[in-house]
Protein backbone atom coordinates (compact mmCIF):
# COMPACT_ATOMS: atom_id res chain seq x y z
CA UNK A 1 37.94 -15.60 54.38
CA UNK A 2 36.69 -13.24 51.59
CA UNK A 3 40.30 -13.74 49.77
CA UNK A 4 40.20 -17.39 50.02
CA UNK A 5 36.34 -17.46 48.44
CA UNK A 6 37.65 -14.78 46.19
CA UNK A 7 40.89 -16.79 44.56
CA UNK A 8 38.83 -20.53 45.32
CA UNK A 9 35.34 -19.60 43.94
CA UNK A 10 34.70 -16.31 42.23
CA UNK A 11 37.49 -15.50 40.22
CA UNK A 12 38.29 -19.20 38.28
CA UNK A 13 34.45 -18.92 37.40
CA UNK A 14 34.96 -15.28 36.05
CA UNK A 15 37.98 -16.64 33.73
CA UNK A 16 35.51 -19.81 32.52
CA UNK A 17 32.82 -17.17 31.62
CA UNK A 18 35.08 -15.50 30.12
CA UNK A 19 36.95 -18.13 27.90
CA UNK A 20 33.52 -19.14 26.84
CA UNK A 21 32.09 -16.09 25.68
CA UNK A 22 35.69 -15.67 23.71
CA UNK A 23 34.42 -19.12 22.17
CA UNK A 24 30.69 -18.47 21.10
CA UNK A 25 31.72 -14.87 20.04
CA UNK A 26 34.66 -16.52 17.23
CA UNK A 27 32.06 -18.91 16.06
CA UNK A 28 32.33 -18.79 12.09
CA UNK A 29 30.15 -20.58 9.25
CA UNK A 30 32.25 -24.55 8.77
CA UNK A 31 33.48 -24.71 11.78
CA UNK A 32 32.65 -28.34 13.63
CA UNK A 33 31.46 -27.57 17.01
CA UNK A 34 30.13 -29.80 19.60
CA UNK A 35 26.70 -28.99 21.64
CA UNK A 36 26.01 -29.17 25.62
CA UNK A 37 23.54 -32.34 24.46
CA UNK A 38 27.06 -34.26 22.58
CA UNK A 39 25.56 -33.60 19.44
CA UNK A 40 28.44 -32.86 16.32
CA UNK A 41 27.74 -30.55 13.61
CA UNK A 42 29.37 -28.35 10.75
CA UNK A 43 28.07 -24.48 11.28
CA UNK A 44 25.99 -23.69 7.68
CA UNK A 45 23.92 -20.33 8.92
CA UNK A 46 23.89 -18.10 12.13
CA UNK A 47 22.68 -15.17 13.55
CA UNK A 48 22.77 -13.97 17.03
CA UNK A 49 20.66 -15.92 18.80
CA UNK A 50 20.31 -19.05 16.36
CA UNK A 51 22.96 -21.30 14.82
CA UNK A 52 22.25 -24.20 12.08
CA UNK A 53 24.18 -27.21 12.16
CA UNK A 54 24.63 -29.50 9.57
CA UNK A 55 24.58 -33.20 11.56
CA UNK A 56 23.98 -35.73 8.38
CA UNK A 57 23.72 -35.27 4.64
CA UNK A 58 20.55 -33.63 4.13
CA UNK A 59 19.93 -32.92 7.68
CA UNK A 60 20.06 -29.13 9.05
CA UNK A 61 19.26 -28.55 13.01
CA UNK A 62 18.61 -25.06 14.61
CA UNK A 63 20.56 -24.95 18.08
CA UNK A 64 20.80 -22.15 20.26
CA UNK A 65 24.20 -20.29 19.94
CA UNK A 66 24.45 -20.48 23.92
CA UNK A 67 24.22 -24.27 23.53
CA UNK A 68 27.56 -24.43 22.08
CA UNK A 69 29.87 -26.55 24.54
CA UNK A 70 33.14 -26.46 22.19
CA UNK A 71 34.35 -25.69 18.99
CA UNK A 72 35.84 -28.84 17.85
CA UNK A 73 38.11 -27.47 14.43
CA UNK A 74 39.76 -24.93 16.86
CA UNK A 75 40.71 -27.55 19.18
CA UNK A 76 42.14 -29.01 16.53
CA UNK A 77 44.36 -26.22 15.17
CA UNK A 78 45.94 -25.50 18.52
């Protein structure tokens, strides 16, 4: 029972966790990412905590870095 929760539950969540973190931690200034909320933006500023997206000409957002769903130029490239 504790192997099948192990290889069903615990460890496929571990890899996700991981994968993501991989993602937020190679975030770089012009990349296009994509927010939890659906929301598409160009990276122009970030700090740990605190990324700016660029959404429209003229328009600048502050999102936090943990609401990062994808980063859309790296899906892209591979």
């Amino acid at each position: 029972m504790i192997a099948i929760f192990y290889f069903l539950l615990y460890r496929p969540q571990k890899n996700a966790q991981k994968r993501r973190r991989s993602m937020l931690e190679s975030l770089k200034k012009d990349n296009r990412v994509m927010t939890i909320g659906g929301l598409y933006g160009t990276i122009v500023d970030m700090d740990d905590k605190v990324v700016k997206l660029k959404i429209a000409e003229h328009t600048v957002i502050e999102v936090a870095r943990s609401s990062i769903n994808a980063n859309v130029s790296q899906d892209k490239q591979a």
